[in-house]
N, C-alpha and C. Protein backbone atom coordinates (compact mmCIF):
# COMPACT_ATOMS: atom_id res chain seq x y z
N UNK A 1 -76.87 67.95 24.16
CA UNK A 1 -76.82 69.38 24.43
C UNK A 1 -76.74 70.14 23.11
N UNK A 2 -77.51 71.08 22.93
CA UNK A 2 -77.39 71.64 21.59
C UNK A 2 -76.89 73.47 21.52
N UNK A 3 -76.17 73.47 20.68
CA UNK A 3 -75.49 74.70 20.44
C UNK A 3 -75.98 76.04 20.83
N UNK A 4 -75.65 76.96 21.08
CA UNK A 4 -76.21 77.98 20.84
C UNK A 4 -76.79 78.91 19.81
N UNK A 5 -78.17 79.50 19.54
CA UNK A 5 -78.64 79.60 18.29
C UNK A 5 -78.97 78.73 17.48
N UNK A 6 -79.10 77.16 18.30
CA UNK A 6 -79.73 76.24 17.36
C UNK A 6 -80.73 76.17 17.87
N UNK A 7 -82.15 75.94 17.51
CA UNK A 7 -83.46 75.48 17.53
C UNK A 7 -84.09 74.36 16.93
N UNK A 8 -84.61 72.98 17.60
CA UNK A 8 -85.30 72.13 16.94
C UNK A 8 -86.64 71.97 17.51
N UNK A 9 -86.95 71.58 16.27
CA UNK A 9 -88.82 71.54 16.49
C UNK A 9 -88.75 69.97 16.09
N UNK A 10 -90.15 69.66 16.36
CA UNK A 10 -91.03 68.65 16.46
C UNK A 10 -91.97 68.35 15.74
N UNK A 11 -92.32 68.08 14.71
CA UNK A 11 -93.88 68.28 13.87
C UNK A 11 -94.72 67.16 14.39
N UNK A 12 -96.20 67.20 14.14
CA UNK A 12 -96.64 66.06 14.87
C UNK A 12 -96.58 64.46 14.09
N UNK A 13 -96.17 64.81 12.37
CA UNK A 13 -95.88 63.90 11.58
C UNK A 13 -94.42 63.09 11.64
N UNK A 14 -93.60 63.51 13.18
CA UNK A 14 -92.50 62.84 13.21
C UNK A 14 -91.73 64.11 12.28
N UNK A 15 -91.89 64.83 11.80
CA UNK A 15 -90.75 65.63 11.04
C UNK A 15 -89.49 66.31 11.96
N UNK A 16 -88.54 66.20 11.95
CA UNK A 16 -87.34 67.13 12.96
C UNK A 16 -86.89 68.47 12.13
N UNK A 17 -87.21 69.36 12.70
CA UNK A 17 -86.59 70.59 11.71
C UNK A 17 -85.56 71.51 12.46
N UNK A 18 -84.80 71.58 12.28
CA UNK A 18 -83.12 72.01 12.78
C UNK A 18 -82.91 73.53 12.21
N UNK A 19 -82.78 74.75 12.66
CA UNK A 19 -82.31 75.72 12.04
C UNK A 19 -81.32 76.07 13.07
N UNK A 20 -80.59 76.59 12.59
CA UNK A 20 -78.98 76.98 13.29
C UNK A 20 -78.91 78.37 12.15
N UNK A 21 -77.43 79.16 12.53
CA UNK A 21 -77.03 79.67 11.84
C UNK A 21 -76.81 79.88 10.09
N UNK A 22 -76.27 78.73 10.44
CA UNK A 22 -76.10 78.47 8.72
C UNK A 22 -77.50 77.71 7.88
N UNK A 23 -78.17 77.73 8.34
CA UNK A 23 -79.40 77.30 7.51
C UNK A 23 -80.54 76.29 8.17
N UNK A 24 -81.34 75.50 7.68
CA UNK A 24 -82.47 74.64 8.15
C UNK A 24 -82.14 73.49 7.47
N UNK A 25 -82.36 72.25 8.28
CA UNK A 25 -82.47 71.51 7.51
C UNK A 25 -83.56 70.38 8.29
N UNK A 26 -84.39 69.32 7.44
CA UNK A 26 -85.81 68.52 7.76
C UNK A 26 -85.12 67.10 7.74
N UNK A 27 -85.92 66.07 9.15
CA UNK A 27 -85.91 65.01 8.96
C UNK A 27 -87.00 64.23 9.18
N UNK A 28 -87.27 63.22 8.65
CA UNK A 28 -88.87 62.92 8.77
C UNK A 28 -88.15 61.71 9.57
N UNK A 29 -88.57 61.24 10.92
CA UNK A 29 -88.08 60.20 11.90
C UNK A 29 -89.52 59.01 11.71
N UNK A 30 -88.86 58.01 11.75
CA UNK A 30 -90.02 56.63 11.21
C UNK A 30 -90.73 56.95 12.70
N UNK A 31 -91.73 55.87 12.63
CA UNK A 31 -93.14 56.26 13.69
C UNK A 31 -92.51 55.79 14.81
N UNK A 32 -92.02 54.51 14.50
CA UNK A 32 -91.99 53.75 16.22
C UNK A 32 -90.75 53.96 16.70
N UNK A 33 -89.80 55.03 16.58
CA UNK A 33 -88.65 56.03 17.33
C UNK A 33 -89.65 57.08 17.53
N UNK A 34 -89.77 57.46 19.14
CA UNK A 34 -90.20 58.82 19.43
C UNK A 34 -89.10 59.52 20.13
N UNK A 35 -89.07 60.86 19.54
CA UNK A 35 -88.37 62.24 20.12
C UNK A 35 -89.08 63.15 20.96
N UNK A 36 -87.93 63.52 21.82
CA UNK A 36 -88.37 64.28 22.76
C UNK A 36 -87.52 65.22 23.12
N UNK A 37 -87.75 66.79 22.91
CA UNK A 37 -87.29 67.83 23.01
C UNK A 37 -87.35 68.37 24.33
N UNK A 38 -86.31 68.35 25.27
CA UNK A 38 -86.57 69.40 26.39
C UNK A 38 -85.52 70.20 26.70
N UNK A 39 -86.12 71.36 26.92
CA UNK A 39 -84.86 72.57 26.86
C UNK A 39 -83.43 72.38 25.34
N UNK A 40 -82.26 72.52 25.81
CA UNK A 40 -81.32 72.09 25.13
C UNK A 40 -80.95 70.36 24.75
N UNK A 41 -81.89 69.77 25.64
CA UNK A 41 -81.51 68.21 25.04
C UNK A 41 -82.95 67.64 24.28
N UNK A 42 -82.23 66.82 23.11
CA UNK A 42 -82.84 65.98 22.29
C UNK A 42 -82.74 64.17 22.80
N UNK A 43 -84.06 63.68 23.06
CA UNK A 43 -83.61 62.11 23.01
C UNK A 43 -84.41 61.14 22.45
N UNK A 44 -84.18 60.18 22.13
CA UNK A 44 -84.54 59.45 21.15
C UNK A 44 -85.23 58.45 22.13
N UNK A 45 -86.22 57.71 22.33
CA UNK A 45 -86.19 56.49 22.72
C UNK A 45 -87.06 55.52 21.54
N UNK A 46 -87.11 53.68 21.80
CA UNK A 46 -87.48 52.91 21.07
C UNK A 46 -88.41 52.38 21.92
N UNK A 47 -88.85 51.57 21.22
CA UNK A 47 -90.48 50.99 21.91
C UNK A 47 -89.90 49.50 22.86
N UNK A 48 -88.78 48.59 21.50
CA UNK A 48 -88.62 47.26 21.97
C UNK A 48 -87.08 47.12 21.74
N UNK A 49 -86.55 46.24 22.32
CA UNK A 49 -85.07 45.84 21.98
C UNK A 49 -84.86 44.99 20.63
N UNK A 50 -85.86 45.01 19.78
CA UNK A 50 -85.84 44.24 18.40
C UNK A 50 -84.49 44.96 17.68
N UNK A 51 -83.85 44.55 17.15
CA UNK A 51 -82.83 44.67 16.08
C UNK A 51 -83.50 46.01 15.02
N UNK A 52 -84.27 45.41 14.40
CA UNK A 52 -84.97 46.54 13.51
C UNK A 52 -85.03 48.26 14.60
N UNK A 53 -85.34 47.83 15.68
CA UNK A 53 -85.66 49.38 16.26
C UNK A 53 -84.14 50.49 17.20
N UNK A 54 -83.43 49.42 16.96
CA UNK A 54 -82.05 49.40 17.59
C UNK A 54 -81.30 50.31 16.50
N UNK A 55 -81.29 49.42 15.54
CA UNK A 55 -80.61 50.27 13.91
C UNK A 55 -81.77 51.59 13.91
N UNK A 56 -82.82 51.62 14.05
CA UNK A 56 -83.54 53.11 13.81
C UNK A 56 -83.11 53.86 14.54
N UNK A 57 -82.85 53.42 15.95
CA UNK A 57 -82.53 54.25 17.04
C UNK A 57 -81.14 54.91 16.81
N UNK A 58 -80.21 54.57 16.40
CA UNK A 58 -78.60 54.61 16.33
C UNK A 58 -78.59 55.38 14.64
N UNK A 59 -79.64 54.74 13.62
CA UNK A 59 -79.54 55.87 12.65
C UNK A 59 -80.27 57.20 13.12
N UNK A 60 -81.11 57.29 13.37
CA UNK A 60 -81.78 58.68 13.49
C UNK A 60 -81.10 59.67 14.60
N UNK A 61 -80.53 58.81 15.37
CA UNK A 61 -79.96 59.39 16.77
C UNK A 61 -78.72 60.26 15.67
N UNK A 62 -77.66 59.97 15.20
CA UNK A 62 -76.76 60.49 14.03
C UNK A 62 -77.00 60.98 13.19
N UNK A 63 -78.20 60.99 12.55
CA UNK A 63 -79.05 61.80 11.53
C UNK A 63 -79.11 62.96 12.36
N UNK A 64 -79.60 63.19 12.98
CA UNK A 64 -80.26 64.45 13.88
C UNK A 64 -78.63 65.25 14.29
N UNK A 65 -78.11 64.24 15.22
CA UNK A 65 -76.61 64.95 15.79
C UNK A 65 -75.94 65.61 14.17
N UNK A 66 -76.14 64.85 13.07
CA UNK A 66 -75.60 65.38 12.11
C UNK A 66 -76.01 67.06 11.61
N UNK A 67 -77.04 66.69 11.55
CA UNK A 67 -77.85 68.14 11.07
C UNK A 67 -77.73 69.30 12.28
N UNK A 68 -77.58 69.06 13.09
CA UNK A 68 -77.23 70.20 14.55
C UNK A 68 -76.23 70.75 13.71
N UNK A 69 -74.95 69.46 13.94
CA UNK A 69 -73.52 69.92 13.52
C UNK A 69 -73.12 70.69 12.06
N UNK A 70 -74.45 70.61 11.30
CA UNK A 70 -74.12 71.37 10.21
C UNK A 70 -74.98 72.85 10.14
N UNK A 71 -75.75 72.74 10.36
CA UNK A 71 -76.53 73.87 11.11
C UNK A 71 -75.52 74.93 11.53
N UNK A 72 -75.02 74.50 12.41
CA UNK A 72 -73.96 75.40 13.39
C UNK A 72 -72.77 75.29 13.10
N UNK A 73 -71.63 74.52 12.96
CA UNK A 73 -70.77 74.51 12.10
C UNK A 73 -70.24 74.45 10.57
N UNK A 74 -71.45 73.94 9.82
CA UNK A 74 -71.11 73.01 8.48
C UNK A 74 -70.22 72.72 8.32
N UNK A 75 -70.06 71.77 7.15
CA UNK A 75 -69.23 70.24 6.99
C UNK A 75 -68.27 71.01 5.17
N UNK A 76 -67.30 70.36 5.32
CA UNK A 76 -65.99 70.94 4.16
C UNK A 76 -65.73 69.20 3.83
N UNK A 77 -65.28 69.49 2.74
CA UNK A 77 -64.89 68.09 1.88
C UNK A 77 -63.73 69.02 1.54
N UNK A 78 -62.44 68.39 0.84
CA UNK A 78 -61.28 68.49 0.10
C UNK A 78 -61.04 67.76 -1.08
N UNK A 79 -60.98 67.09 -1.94
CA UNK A 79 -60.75 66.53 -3.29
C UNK A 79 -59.48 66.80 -3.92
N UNK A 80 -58.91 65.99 -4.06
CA UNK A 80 -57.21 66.84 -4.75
C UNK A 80 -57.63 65.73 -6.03
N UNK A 81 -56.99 65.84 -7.38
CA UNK A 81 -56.91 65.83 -8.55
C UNK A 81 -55.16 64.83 -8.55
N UNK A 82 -54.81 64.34 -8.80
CA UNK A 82 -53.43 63.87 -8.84
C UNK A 82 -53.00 63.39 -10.08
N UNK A 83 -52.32 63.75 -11.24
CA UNK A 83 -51.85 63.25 -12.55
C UNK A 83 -51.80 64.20 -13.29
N UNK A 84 -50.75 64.03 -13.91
CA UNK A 84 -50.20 64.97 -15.08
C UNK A 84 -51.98 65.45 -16.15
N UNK A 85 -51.70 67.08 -15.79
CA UNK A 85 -52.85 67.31 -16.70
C UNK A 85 -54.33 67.39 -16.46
N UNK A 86 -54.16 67.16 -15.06
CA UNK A 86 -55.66 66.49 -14.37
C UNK A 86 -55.81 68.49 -13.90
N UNK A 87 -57.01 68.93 -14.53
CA UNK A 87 -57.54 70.39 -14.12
C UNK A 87 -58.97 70.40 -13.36
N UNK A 88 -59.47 71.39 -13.05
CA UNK A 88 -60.50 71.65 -12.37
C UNK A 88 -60.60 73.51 -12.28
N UNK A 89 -61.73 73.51 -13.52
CA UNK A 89 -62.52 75.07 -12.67
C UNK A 89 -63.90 75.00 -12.73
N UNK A 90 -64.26 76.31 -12.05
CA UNK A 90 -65.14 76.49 -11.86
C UNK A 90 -66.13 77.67 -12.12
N UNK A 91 -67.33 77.84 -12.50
CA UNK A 91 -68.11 79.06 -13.15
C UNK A 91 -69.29 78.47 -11.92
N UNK A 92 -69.54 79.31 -10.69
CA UNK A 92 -70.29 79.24 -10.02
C UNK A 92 -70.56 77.75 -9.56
N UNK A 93 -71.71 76.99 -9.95
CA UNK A 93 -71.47 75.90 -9.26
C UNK A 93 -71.43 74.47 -10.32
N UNK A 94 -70.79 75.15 -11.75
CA UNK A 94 -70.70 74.45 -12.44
C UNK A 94 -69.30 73.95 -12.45
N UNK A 95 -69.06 72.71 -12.07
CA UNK A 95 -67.45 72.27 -12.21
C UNK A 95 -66.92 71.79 -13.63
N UNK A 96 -65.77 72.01 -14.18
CA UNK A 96 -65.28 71.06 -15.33
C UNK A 96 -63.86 71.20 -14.94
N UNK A 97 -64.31 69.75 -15.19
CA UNK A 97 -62.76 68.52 -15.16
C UNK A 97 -62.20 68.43 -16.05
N UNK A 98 -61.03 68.12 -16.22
CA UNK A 98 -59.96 67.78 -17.17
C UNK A 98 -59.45 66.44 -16.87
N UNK A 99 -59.72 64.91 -16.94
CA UNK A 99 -58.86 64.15 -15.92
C UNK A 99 -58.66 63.08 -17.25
N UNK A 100 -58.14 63.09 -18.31
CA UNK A 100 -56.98 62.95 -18.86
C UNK A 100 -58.23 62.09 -19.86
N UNK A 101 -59.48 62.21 -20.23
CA UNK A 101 -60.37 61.46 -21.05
C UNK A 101 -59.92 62.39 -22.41
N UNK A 102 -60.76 61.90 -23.55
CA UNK A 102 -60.70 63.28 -24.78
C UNK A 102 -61.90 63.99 -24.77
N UNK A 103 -62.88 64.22 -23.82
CA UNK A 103 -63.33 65.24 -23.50
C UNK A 103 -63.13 65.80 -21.94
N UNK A 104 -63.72 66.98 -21.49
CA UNK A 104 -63.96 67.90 -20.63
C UNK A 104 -65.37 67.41 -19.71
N UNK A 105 -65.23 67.18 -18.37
CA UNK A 105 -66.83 66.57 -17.78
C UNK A 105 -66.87 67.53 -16.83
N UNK A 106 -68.17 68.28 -17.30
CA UNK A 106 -68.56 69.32 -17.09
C UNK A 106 -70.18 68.34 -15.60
N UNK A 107 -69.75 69.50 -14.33
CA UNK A 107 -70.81 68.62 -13.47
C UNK A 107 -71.51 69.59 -12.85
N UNK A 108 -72.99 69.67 -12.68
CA UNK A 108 -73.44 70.49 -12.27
C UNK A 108 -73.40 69.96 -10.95
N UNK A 109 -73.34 70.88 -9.94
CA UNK A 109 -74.00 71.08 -8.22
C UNK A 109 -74.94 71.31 -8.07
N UNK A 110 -75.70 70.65 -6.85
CA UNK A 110 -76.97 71.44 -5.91
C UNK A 110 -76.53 72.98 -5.76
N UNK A 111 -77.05 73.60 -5.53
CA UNK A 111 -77.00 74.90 -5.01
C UNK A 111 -77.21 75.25 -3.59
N UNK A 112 -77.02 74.00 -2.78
CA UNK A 112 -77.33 74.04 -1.45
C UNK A 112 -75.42 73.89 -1.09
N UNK A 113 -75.00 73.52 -2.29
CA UNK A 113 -73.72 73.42 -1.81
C UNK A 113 -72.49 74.28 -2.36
N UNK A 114 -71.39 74.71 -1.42
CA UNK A 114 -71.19 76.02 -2.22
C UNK A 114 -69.39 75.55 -2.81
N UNK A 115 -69.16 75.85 -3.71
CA UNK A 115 -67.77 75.03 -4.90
C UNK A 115 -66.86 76.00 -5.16
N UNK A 116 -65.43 75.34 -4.47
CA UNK A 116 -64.24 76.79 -4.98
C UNK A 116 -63.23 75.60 -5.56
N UNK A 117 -62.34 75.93 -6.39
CA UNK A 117 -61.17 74.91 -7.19
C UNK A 117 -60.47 75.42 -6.38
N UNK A 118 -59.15 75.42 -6.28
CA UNK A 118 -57.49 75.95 -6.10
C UNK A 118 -56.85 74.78 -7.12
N UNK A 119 -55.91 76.27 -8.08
CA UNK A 119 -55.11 75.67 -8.44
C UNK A 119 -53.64 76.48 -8.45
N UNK A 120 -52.68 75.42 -7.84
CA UNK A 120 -51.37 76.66 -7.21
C UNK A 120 -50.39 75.86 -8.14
N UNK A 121 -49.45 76.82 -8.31
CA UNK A 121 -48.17 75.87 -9.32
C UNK A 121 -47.64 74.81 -8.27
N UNK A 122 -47.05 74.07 -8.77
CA UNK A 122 -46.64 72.51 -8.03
C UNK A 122 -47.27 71.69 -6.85
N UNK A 123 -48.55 72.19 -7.26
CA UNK A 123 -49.11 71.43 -6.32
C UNK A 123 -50.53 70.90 -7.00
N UNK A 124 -51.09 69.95 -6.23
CA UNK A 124 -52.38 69.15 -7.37
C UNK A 124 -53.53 70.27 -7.19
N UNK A 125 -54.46 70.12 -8.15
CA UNK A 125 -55.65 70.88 -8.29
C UNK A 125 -56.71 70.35 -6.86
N UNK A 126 -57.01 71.23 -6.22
CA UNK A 126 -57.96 71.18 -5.53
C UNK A 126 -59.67 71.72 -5.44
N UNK A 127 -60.41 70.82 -4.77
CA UNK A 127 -62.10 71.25 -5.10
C UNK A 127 -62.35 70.94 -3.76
N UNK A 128 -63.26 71.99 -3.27
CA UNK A 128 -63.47 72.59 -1.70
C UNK A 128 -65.00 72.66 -2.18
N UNK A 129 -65.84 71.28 -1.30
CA UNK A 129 -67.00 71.42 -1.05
C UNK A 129 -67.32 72.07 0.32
N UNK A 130 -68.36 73.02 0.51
CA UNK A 130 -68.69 73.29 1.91
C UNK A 130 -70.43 73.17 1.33
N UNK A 131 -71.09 72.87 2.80
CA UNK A 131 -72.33 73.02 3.01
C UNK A 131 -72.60 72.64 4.50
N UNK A 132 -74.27 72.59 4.78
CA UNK A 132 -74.52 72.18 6.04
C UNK A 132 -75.12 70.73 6.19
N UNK A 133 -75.23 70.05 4.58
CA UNK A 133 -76.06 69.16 4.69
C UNK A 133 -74.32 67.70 4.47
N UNK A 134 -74.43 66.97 5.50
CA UNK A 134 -73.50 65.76 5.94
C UNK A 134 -73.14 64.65 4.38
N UNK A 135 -74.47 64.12 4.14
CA UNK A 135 -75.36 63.69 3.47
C UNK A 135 -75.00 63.92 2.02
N UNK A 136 -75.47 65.09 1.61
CA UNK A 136 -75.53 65.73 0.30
C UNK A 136 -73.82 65.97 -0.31
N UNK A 137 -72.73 66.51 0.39
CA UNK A 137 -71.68 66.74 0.66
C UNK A 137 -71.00 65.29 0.53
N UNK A 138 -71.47 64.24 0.88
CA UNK A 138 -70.54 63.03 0.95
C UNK A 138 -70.84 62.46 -0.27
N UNK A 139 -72.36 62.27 -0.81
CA UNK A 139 -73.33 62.26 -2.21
C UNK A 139 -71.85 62.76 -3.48
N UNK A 140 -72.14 63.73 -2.84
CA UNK A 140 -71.49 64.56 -4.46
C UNK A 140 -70.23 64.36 -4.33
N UNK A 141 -69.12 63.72 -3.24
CA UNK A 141 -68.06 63.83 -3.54
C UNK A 141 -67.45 62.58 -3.89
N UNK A 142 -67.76 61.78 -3.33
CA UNK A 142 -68.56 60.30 -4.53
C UNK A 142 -68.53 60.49 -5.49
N UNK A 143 -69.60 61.21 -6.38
CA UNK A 143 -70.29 60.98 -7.63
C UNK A 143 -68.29 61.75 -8.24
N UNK A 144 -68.21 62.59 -7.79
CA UNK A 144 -66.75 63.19 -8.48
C UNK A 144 -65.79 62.55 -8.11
N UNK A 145 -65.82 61.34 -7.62
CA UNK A 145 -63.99 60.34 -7.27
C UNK A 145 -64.53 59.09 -8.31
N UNK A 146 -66.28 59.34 -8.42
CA UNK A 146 -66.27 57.87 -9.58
C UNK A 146 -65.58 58.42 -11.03
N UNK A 147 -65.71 59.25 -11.00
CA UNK A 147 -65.22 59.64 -12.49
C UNK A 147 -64.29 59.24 -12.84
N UNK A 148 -63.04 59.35 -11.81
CA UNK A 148 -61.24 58.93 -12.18
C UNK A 148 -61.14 58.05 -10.91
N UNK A 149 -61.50 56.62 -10.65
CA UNK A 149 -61.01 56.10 -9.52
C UNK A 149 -59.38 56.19 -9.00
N UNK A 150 -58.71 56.50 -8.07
CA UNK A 150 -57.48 56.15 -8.01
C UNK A 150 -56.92 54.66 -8.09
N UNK A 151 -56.25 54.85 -9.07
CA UNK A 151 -55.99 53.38 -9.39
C UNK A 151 -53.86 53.20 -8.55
N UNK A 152 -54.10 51.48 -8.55
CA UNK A 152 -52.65 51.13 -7.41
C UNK A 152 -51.42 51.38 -7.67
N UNK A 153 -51.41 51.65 -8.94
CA UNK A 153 -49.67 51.58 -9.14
C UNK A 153 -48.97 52.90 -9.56
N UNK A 154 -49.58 53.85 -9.90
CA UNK A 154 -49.57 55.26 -9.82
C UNK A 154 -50.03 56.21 -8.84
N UNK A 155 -50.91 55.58 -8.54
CA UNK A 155 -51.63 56.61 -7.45
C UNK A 155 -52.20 57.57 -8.08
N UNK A 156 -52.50 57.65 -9.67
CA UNK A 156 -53.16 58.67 -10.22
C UNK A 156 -54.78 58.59 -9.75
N UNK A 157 -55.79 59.79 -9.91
CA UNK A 157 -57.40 59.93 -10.31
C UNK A 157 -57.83 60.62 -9.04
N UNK A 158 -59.04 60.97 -8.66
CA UNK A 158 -59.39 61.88 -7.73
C UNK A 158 -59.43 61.25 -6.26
N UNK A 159 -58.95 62.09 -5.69
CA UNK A 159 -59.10 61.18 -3.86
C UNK A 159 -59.02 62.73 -3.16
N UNK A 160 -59.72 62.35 -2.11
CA UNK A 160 -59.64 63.21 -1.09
C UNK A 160 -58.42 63.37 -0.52
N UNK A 161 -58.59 64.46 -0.03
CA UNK A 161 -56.96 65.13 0.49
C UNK A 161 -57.11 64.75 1.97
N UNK A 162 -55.25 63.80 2.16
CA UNK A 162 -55.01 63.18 3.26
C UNK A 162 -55.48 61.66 3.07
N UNK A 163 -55.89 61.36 2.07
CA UNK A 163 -56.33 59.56 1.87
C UNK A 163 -54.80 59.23 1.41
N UNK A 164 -55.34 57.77 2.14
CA UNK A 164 -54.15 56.95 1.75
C UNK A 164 -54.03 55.83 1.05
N UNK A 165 -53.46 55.79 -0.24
CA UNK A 165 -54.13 55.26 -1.23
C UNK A 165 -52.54 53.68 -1.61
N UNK A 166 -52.86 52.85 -1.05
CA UNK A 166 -51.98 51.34 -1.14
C UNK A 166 -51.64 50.93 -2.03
N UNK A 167 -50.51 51.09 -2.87
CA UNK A 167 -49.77 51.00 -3.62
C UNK A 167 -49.33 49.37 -4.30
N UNK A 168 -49.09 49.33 -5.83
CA UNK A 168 -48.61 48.01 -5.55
C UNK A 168 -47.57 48.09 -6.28
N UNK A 169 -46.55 47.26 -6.29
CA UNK A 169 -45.70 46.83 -6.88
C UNK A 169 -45.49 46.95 -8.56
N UNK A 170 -46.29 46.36 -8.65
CA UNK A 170 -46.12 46.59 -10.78
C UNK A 170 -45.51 45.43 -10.63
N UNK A 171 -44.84 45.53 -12.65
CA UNK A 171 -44.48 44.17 -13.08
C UNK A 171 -42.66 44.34 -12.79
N UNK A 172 -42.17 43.11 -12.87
CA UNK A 172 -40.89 43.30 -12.05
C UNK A 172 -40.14 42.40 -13.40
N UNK A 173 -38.90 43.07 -14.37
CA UNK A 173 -38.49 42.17 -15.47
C UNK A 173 -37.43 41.14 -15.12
N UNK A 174 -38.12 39.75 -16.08
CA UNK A 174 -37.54 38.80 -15.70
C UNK A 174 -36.60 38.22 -16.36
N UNK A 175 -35.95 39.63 -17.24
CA UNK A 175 -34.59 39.26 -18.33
C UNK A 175 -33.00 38.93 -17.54
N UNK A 176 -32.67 38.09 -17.91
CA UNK A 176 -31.27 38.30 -16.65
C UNK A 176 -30.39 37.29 -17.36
């Protein structure tokens, strides 16, 4: 069932094109998954029960539900910063980091995606991805947690806000 104010088309090259509110977005669906648009429902069917057409069916089927859902709602990421010194601003959709190297890593964004910091006293630096694309949004927030992995025994480097990050023990002295 699809939202209100969403519209999907059909191209005859297999292309799916999704516009909603918040923007358009294209999927090109492999040949032997065919779609079928009627009224408010979208459905997918496969030709054979082969494995190969099973995984097409179950990716594209989520590809598509994805792009509705961003269309009409779009998708937010959170990123918190954790360690003494660890900064984050921002000049439009240029980010620079501070995460404790001896330089500054300065990262550019798509422009499909839109970038705010927060930074409040006693609390960690935050970076607020929004967009409509699922995909692109999970891409880039990746590419910014490789930078400072959170490592076990501090819990310092970049993680998303609300992760839970497993701790270990450290070294334990064996003077006595």
């Amino acid at each position: 069932m699809l939202p209100e104010k969403v519209e999907v088309t059909l191209d005859k090259s297999n292309l799916v094109t999704v516009k909603g509110p918040k923007g358009t977005l294209f999927q090109k669906v492999d040949a032997d998954i065919s779609v079928n648009i009627e009224g408010k429902d979208i459905s997918l069917t496969r030709p054979t029960e082969q494995k190969r057409h099973k995984a097409l069916h179950g990716l594209y089927r989520s590809l598509i539900a994805n792009m509705v859902e961003g269309v009409s709602n779009g998708y937010k990421k959170e990123i918190e910063l954790v360690g003494v010194g660890y900064k984050a601003t921002n000049q439009g959709n240029l980010l620079e980091l501070s995460l404790g190297f001896s330089h500054a890593i300065f990262f550019n964004l798509p422009s499909e995606l839109k970038l705010t910091t927060i930074t409040e006293k006693g609390k960690n630096p935050t970076i607020v991805l929004e967009g409509i694309d699922k995909q692109l949004i999970g891409q880039v927030s990746a590419k910014l947690r490789s930078f400072r992995k959170v490592e076990p025994y501090k819990g310092k480097g970049v993680r998303f806000v609300g992760e839970i990050v497993r701790r270990k023990a450290g070294k334990t002295s064996a003077k006595k």
